[in-house]
C-alpha atoms as a PDB file:
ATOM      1  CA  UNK A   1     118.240  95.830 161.414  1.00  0.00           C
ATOM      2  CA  UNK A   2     118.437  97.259 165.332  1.00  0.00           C
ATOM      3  CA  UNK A   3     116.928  94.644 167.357  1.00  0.00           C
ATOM      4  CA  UNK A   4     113.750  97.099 168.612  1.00  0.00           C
ATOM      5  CA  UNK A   5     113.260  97.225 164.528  1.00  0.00           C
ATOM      6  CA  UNK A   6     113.519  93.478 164.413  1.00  0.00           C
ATOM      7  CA  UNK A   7     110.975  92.921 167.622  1.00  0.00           C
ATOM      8  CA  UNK A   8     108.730  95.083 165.748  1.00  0.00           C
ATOM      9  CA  UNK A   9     108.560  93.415 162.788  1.00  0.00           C
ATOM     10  CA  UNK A  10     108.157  90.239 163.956  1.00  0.00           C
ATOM     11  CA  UNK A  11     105.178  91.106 165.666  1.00  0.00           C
ATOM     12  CA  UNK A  12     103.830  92.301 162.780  1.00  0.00           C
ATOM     13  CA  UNK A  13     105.010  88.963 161.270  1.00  0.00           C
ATOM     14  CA  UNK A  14     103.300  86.615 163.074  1.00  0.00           C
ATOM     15  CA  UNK A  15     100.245  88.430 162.854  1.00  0.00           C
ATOM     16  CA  UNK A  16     100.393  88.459 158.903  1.00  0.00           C
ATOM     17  CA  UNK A  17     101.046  84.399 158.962  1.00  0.00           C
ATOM     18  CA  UNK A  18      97.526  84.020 161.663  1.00  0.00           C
ATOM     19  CA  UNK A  19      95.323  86.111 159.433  1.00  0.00           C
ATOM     20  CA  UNK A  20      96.503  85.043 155.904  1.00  0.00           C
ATOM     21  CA  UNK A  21      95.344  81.120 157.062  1.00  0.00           C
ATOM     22  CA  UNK A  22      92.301  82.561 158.527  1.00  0.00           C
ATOM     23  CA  UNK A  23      91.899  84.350 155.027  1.00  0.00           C
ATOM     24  CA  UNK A  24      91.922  80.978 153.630  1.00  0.00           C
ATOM     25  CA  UNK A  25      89.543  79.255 155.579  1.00  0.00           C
ATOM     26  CA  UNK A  26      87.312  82.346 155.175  1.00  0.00           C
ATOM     27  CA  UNK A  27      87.141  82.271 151.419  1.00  0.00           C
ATOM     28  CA  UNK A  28      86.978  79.049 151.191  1.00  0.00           C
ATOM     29  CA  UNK A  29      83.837  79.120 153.099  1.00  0.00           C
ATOM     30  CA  UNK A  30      81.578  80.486 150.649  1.00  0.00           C
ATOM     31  CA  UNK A  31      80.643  79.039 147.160  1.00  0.00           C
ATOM     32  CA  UNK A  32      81.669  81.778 144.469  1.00  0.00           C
ATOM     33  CA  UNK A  33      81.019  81.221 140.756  1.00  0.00           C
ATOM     34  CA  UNK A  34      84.523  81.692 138.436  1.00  0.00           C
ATOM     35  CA  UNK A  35      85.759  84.057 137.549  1.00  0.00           C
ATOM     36  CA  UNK A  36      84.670  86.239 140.598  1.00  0.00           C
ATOM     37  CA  UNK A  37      86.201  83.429 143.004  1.00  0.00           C
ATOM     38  CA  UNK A  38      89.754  84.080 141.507  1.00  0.00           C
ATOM     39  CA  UNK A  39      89.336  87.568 141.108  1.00  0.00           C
ATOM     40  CA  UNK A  40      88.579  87.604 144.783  1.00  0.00           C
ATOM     41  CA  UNK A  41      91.407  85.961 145.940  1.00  0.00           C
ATOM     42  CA  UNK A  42      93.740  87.930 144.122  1.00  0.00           C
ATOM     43  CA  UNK A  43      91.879  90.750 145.562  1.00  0.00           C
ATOM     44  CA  UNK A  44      92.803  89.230 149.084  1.00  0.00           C
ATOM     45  CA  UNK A  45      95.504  87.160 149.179  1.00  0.00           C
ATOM     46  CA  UNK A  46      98.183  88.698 147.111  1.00  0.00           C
ATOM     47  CA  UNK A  47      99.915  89.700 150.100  1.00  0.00           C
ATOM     48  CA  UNK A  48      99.816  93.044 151.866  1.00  0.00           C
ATOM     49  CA  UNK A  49     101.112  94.481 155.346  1.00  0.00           C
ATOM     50  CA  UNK A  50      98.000  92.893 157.188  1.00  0.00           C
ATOM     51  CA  UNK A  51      98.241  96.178 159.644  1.00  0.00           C
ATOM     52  CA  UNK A  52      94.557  96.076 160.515  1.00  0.00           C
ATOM     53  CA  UNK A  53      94.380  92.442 161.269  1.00  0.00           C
ATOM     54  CA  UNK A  54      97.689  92.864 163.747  1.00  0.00           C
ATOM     55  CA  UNK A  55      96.241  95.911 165.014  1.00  0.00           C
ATOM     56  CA  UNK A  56      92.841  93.856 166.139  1.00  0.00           C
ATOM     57  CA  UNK A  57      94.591  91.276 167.054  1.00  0.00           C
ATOM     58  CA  UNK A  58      96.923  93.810 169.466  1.00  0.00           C
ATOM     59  CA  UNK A  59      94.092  95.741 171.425  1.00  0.00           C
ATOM     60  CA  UNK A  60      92.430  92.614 172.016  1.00  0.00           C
ATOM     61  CA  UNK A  61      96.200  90.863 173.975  1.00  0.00           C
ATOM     62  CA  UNK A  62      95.326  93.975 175.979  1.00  0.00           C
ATOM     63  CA  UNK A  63      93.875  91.619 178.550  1.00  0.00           C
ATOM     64  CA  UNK A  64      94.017  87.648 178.292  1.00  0.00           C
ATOM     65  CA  UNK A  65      90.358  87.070 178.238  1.00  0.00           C
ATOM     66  CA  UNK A  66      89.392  87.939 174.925  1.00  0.00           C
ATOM     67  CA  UNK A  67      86.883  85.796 172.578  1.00  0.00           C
ATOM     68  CA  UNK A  68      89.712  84.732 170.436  1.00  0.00           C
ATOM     69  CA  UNK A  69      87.479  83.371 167.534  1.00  0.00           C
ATOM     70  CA  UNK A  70      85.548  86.879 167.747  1.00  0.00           C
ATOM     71  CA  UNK A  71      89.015  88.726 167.242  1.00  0.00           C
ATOM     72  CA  UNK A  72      89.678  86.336 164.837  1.00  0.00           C
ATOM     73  CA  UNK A  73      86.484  87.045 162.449  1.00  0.00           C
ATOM     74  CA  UNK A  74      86.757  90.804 163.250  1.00  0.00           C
ATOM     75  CA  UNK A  75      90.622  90.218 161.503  1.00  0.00           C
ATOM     76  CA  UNK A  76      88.942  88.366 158.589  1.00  0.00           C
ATOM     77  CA  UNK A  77      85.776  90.761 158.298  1.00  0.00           C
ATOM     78  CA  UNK A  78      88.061  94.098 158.055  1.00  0.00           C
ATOM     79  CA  UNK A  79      90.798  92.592 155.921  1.00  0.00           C
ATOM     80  CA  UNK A  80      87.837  91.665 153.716  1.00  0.00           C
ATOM     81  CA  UNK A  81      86.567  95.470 153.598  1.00  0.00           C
ATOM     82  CA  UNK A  82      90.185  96.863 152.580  1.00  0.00           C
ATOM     83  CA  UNK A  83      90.788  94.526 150.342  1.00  0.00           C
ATOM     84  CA  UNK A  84      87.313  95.361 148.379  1.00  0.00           C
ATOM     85  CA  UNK A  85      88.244  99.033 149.243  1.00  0.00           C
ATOM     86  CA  UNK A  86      91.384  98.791 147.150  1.00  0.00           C
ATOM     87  CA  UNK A  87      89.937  96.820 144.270  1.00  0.00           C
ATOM     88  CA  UNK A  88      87.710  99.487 143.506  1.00  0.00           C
ATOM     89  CA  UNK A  89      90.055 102.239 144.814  1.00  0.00           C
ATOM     90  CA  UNK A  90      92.092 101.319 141.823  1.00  0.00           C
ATOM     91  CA  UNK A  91      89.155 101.195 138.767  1.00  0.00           C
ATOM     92  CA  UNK A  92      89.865 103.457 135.748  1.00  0.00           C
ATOM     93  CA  UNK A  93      87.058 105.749 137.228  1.00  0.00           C
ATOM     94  CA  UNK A  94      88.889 106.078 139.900  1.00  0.00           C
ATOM     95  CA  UNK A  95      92.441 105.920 141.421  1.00  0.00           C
ATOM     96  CA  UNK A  96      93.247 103.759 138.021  1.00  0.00           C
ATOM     97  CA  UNK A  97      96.253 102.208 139.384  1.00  0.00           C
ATOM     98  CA  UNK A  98      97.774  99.126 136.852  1.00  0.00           C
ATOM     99  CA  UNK A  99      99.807  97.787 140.310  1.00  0.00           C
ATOM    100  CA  UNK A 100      98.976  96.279 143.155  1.00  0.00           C
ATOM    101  CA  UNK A 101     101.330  94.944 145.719  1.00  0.00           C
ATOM    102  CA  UNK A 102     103.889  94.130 142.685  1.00  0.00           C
ATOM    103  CA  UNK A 103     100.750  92.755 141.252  1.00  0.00           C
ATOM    104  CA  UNK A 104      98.768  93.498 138.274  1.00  0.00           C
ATOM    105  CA  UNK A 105      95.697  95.242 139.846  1.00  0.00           C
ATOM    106  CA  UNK A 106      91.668  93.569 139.995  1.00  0.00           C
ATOM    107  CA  UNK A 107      90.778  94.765 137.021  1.00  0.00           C
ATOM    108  CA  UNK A 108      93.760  94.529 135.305  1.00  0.00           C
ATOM    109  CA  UNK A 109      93.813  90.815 135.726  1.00  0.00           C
ATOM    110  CA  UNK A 110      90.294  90.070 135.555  1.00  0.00           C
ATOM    111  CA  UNK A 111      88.200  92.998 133.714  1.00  0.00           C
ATOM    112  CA  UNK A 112      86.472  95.946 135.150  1.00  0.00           C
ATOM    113  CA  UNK A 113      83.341  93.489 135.416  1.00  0.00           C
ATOM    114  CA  UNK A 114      84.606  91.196 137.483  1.00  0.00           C
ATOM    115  CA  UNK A 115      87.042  93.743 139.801  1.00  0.00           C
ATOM    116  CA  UNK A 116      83.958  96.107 140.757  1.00  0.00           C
ATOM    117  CA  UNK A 117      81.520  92.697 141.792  1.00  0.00           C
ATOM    118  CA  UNK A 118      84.669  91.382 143.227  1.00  0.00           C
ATOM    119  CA  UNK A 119      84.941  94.148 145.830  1.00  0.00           C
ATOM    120  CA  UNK A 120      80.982  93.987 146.048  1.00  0.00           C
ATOM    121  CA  UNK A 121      81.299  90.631 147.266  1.00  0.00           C
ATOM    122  CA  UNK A 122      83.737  91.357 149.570  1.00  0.00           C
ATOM    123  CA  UNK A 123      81.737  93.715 151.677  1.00  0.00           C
ATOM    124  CA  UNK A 124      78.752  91.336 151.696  1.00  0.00           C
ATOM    125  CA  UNK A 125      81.376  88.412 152.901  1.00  0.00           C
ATOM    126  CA  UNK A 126      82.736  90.828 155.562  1.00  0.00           C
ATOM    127  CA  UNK A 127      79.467  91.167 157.572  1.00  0.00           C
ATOM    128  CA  UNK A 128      78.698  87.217 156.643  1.00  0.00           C
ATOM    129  CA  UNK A 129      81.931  86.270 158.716  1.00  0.00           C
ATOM    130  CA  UNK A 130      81.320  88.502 161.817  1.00  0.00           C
ATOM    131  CA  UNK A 131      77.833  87.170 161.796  1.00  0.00           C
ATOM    132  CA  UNK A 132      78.912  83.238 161.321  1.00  0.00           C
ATOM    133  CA  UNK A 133      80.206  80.621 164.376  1.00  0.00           C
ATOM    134  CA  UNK A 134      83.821  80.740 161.993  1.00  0.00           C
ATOM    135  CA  UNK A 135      86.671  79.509 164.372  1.00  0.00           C
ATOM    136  CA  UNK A 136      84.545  79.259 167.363  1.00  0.00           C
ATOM    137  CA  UNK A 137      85.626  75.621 169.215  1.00  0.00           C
ATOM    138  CA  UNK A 138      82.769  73.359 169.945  1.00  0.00           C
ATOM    139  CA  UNK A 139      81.104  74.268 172.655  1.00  0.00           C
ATOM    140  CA  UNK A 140      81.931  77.737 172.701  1.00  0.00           C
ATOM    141  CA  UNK A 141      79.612  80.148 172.429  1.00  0.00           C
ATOM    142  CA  UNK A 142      79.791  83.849 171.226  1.00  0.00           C
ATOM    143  CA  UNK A 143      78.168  87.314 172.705  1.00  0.00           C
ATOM    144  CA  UNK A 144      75.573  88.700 170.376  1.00  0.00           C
ATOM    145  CA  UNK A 145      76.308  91.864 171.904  1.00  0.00           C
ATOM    146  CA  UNK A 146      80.233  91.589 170.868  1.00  0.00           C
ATOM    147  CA  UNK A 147      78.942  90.755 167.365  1.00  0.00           C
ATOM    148  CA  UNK A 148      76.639  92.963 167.461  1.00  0.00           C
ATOM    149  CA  UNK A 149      79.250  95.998 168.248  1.00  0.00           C
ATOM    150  CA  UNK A 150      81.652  94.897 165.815  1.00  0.00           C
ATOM    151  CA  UNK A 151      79.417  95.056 163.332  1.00  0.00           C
ATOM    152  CA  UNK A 152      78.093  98.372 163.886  1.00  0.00           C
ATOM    153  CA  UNK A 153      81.660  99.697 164.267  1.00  0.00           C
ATOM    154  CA  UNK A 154      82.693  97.914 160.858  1.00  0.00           C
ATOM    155  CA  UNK A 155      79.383  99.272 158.948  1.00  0.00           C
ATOM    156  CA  UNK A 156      80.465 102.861 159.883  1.00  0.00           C
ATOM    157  CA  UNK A 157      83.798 103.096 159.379  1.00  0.00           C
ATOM    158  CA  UNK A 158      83.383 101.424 155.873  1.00  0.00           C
ATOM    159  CA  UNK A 159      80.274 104.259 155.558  1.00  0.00           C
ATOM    160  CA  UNK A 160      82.802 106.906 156.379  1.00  0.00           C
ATOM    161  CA  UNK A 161      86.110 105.135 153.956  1.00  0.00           C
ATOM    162  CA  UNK A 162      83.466 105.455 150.876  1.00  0.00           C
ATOM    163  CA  UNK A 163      82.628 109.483 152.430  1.00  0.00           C
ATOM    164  CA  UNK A 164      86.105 110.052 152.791  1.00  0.00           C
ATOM    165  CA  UNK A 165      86.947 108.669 148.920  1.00  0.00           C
ATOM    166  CA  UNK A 166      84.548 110.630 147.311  1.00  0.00           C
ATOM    167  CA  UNK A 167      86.070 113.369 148.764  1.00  0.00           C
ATOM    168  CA  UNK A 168      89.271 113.075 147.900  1.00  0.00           C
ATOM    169  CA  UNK A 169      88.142 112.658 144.588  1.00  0.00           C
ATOM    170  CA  UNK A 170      86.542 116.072 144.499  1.00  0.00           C
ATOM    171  CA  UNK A 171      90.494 117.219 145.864  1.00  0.00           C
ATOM    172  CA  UNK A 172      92.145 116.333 142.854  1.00  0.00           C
ATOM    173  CA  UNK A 173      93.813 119.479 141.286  1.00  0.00           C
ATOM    174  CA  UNK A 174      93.050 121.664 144.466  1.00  0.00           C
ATOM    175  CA  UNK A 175      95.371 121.616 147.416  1.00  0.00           C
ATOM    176  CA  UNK A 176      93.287 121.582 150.474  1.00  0.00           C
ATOM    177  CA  UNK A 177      93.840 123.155 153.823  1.00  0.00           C
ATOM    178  CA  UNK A 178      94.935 121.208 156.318  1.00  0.00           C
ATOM    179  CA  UNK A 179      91.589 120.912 158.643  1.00  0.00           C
ATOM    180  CA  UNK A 180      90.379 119.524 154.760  1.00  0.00           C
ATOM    181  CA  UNK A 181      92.607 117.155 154.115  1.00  0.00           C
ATOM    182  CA  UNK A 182      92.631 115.970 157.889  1.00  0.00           C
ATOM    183  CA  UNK A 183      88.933 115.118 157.691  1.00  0.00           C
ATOM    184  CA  UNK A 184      89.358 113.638 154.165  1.00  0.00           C
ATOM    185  CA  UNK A 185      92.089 110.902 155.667  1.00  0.00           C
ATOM    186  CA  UNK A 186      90.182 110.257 159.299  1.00  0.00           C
ATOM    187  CA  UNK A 187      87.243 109.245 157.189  1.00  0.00           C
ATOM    188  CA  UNK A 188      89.277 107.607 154.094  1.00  0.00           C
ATOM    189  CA  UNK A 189      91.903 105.719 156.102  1.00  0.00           C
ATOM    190  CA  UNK A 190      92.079 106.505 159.564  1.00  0.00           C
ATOM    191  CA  UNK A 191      88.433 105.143 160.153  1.00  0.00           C
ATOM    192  CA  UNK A 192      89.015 101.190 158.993  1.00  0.00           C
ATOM    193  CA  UNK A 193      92.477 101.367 160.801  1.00  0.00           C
ATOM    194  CA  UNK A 194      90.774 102.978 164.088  1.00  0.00           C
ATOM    195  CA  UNK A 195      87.706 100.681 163.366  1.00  0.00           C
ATOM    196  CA  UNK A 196      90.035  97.791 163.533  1.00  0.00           C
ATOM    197  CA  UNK A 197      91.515  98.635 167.261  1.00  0.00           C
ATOM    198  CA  UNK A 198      88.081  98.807 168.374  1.00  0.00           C
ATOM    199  CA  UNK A 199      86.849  95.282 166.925  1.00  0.00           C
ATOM    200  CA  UNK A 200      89.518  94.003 169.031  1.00  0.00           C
ATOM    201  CA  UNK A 201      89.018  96.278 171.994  1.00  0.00           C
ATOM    202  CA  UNK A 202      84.953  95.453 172.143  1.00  0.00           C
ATOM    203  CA  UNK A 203      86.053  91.682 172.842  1.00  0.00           C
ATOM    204  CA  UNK A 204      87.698  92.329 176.138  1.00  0.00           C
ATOM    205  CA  UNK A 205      86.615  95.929 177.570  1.00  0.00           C
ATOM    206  CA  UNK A 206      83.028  97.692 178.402  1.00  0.00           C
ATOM    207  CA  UNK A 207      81.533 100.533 176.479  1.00  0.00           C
ATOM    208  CA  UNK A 208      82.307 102.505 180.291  1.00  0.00           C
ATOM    209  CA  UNK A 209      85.635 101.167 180.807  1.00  0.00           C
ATOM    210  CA  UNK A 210      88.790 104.132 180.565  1.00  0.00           C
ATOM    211  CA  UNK A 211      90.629 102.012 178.216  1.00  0.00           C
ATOM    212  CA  UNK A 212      88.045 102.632 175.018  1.00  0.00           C
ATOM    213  CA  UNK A 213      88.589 106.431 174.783  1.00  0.00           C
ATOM    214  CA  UNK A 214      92.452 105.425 174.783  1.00  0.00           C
ATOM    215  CA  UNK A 215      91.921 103.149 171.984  1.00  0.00           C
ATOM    216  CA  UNK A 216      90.271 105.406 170.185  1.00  0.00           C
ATOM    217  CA  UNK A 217      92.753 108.156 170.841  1.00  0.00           C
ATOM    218  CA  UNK A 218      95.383 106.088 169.650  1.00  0.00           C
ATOM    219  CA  UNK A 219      93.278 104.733 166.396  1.00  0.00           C
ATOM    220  CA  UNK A 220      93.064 108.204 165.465  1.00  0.00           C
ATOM    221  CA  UNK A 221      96.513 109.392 165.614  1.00  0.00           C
ATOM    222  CA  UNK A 222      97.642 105.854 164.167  1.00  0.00           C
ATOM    223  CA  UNK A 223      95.632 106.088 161.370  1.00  0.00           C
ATOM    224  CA  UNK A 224      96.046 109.891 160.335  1.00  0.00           C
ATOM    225  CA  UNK A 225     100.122 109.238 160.716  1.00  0.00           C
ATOM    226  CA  UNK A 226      99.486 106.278 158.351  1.00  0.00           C
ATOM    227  CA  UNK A 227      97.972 108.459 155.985  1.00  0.00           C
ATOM    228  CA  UNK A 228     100.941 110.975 156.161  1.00  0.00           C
ATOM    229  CA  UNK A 229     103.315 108.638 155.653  1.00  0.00           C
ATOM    230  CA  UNK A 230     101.931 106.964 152.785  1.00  0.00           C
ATOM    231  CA  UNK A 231     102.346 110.359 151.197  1.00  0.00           C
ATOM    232  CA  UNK A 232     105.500 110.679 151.973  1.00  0.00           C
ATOM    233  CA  UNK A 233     106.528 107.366 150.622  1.00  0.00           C
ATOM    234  CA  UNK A 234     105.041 107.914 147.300  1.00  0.00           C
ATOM    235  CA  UNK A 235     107.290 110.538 146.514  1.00  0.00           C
ATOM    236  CA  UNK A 236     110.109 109.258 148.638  1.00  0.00           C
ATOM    237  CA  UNK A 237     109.950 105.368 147.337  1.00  0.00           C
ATOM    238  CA  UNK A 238     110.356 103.265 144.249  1.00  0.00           C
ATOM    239  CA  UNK A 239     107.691 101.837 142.346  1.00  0.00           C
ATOM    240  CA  UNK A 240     109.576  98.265 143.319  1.00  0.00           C
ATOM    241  CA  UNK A 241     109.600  98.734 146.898  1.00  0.00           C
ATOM    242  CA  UNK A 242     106.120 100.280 146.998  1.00  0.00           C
ATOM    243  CA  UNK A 243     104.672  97.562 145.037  1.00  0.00           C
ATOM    244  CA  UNK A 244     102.265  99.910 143.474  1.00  0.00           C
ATOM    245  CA  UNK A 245     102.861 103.348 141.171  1.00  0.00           C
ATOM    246  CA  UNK A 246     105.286 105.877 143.330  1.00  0.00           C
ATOM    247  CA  UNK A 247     104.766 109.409 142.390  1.00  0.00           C
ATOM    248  CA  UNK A 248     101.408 108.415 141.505  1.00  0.00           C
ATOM    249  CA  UNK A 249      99.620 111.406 143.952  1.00  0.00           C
ATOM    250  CA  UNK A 250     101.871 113.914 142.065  1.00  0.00           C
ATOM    251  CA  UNK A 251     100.439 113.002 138.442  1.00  0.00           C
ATOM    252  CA  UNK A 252      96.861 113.584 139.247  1.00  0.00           C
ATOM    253  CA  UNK A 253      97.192 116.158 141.736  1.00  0.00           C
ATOM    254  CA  UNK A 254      96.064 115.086 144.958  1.00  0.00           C
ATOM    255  CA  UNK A 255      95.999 116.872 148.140  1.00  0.00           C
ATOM    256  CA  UNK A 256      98.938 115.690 149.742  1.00  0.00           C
ATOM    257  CA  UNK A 257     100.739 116.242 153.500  1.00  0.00           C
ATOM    258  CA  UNK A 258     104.151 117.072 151.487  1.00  0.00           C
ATOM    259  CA  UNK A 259     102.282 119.184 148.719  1.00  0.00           C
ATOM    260  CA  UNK A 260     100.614 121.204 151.452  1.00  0.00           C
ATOM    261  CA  UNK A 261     103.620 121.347 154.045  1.00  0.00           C
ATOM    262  CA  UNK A 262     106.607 119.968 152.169  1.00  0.00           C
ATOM    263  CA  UNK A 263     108.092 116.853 152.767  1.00  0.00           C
ATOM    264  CA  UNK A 264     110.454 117.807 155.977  1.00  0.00           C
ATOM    265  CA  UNK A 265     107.660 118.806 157.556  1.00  0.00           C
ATOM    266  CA  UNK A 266     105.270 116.162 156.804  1.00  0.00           C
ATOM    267  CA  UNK A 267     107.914 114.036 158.306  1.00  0.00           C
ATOM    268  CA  UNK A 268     107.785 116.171 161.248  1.00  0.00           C
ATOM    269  CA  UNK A 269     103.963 116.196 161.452  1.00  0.00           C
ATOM    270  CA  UNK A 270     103.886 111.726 161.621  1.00  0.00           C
ATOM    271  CA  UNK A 271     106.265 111.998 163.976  1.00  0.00           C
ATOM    272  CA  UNK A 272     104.136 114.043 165.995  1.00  0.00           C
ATOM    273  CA  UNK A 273     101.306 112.028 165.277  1.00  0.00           C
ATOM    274  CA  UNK A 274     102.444 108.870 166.475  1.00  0.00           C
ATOM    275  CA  UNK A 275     103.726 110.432 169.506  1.00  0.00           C
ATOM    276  CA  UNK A 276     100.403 111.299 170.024  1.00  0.00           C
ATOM    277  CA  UNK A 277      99.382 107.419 169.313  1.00  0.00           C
ATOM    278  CA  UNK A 278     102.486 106.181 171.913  1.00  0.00           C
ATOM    279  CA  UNK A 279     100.848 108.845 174.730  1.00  0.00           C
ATOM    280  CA  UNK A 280      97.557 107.233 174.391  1.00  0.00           C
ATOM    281  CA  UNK A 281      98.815 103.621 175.430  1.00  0.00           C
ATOM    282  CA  UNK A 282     100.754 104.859 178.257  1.00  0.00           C
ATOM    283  CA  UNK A 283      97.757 104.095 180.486  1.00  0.00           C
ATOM    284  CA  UNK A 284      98.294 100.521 179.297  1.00  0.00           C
ATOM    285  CA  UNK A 285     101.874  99.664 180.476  1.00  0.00           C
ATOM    286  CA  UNK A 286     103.589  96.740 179.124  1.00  0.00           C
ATOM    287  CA  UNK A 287     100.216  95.519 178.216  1.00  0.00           C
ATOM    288  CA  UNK A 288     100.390  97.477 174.833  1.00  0.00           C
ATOM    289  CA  UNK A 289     103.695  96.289 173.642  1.00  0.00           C
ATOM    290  CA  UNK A 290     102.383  94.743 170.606  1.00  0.00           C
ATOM    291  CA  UNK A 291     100.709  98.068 169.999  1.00  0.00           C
ATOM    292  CA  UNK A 292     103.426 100.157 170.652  1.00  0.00           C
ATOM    293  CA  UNK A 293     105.660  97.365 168.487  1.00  0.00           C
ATOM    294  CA  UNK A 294     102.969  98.082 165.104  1.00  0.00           C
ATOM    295  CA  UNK A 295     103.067 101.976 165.651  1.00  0.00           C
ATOM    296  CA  UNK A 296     107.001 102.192 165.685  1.00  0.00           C
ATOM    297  CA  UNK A 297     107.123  99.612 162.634  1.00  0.00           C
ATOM    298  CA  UNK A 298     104.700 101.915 160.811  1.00  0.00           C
ATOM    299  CA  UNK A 299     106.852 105.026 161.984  1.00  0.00           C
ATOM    300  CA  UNK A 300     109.928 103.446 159.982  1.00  0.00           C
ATOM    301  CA  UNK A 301     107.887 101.516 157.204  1.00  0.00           C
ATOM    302  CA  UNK A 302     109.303 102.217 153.923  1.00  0.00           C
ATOM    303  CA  UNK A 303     106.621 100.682 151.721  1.00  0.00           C
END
């Protein structure tokens, strides 16, 4: 591994061992009957890149005076929403994937019962942790108004994952065009990954300031390449390294990037995407190295 591959990944690293303790303390904060509680943590703490966390965690080391325990229940709150967005994205009725980070899936492990009230709960939790005084040090106080914005930019983008599900759903068996598909995947997965930038961003910059319309820019290129290479990996990768089904997308017949441009050029259109992302977080400097370090690791991520 190049040592600019190694930097990157140990970014992304130390972010994933911060937010999987957090995770901990999280769950372990509310009083869940079994077998929902264990079904939940397998739900959450099976593993998992932990991009959105290190993304939140990134635009807020923007600028050293961010509410850390804020940006550390925003990290909680919108791990909590994927993970509940993945138990139910892979249900029989829907997706009806049997593997899950080199798991058994929710509902494979636990029923279809407990899976779907499993990723209910998770949502409700989500806004519970935002709203709580979790990891705040005595003494220290948080701003409603932070709260406040992070929750209304969690509620939407989780509004707009559900929007963008159903309608990729409805794609199954049709290939799309590509102004389609695009507004599928910036509502399916670009929004959580763009919503978690801006959890982070709210804790140290004003609605007015410059550096939010970069953010945003760069959420939305980030998160549309992430869609475009997850495509490409799940014809391009093994069911082992994936940890869940490859060449799943090809046996129901989604609307893919390589089944509506081929593969070279799907390859062609991330990289264009996260050039887009880098551009954005020039205004930053060296500020956005962590940034820049998550963007190039998902670039090269083969899983």
């Amino acid at each position: 591994m190049s040592s600019i591959s190694q930097v990157n990944a140990d970014v992304l690293n130390q972010a994933q061992q911060r937010i999987q303790q957090d995770l901990l303390t999280a769950l372990a904060a509310f009083s869940i009957p079994e077998p929902l509680k264990a079904a939940v943590h397998h739900a959450v703490m099976l593993g998992g890149k932990r991009v959105r966390p290190a993304l939140c965690y990134a635009a807020a080391a923007l600028q050293s005076n961010a509410h850390f325990a804020a940006v550390r229940r925003a990290a909680v709150a919108v791990e909590l929403i994927h993970c509940y967005s993945l138990a139910h994205d892979d249900l029989p009725c829907m997706d009806n994937d049997l593997l899950r980070r080199g798991q058994p899936t929710c509902h494979v492990a636990f029923g279809e019962d407990t899976a779907l009230l499993a990723g209910d709960i998770l949502q409700s939790m989500a806004f519970e942790v935002l709203a709580s005084r979790l990891f705040d040090e005595q003494g220290q106080g948080t701003d409603a108004a932070i709260v406040l914005k992070q929750m209304q930019i969690l509620a939407t983008a989780s509004s707009k994952m559900v929007c963008g599900q159903v309608l990729d759903l409805q794609a199954e068996g049709k290939q799309v065009d590509q102004t389609e598909l695009e507004y599928i995947h910036r509502n399916k997965t670009g929004a959580l990954i763009q919503a978690s930038i801006m959890m982070g961003a709210v804790t140290v910059f004003s609605g007015t300031d410059i550096a939010i319309p970069k953010l945003r820019q760069f959420g939305q290129s980030i998160g549309l390449a992430f869609q475009v290479q997850d495509d490409i990996l799940d014809i391009t990768a093994s069911t082992e390294t994936l940890g869940k089904t490859a060449g799943k997308d090809q046996q129901v017949q989604k609307s893919t990037y390589p089944a509506l441009m081929g593969l070279e050029q799907a390859q062609a259109y991330a990289q264009i995407l996260h050039d887009q992302a880098f551009e954005a977080l020039d205004y930053f400097g060296e500020n956005a190295k962590e940034l820049v370090a998550i963007a190039q690791f998902l670039l090269a991520r083969k899983s």
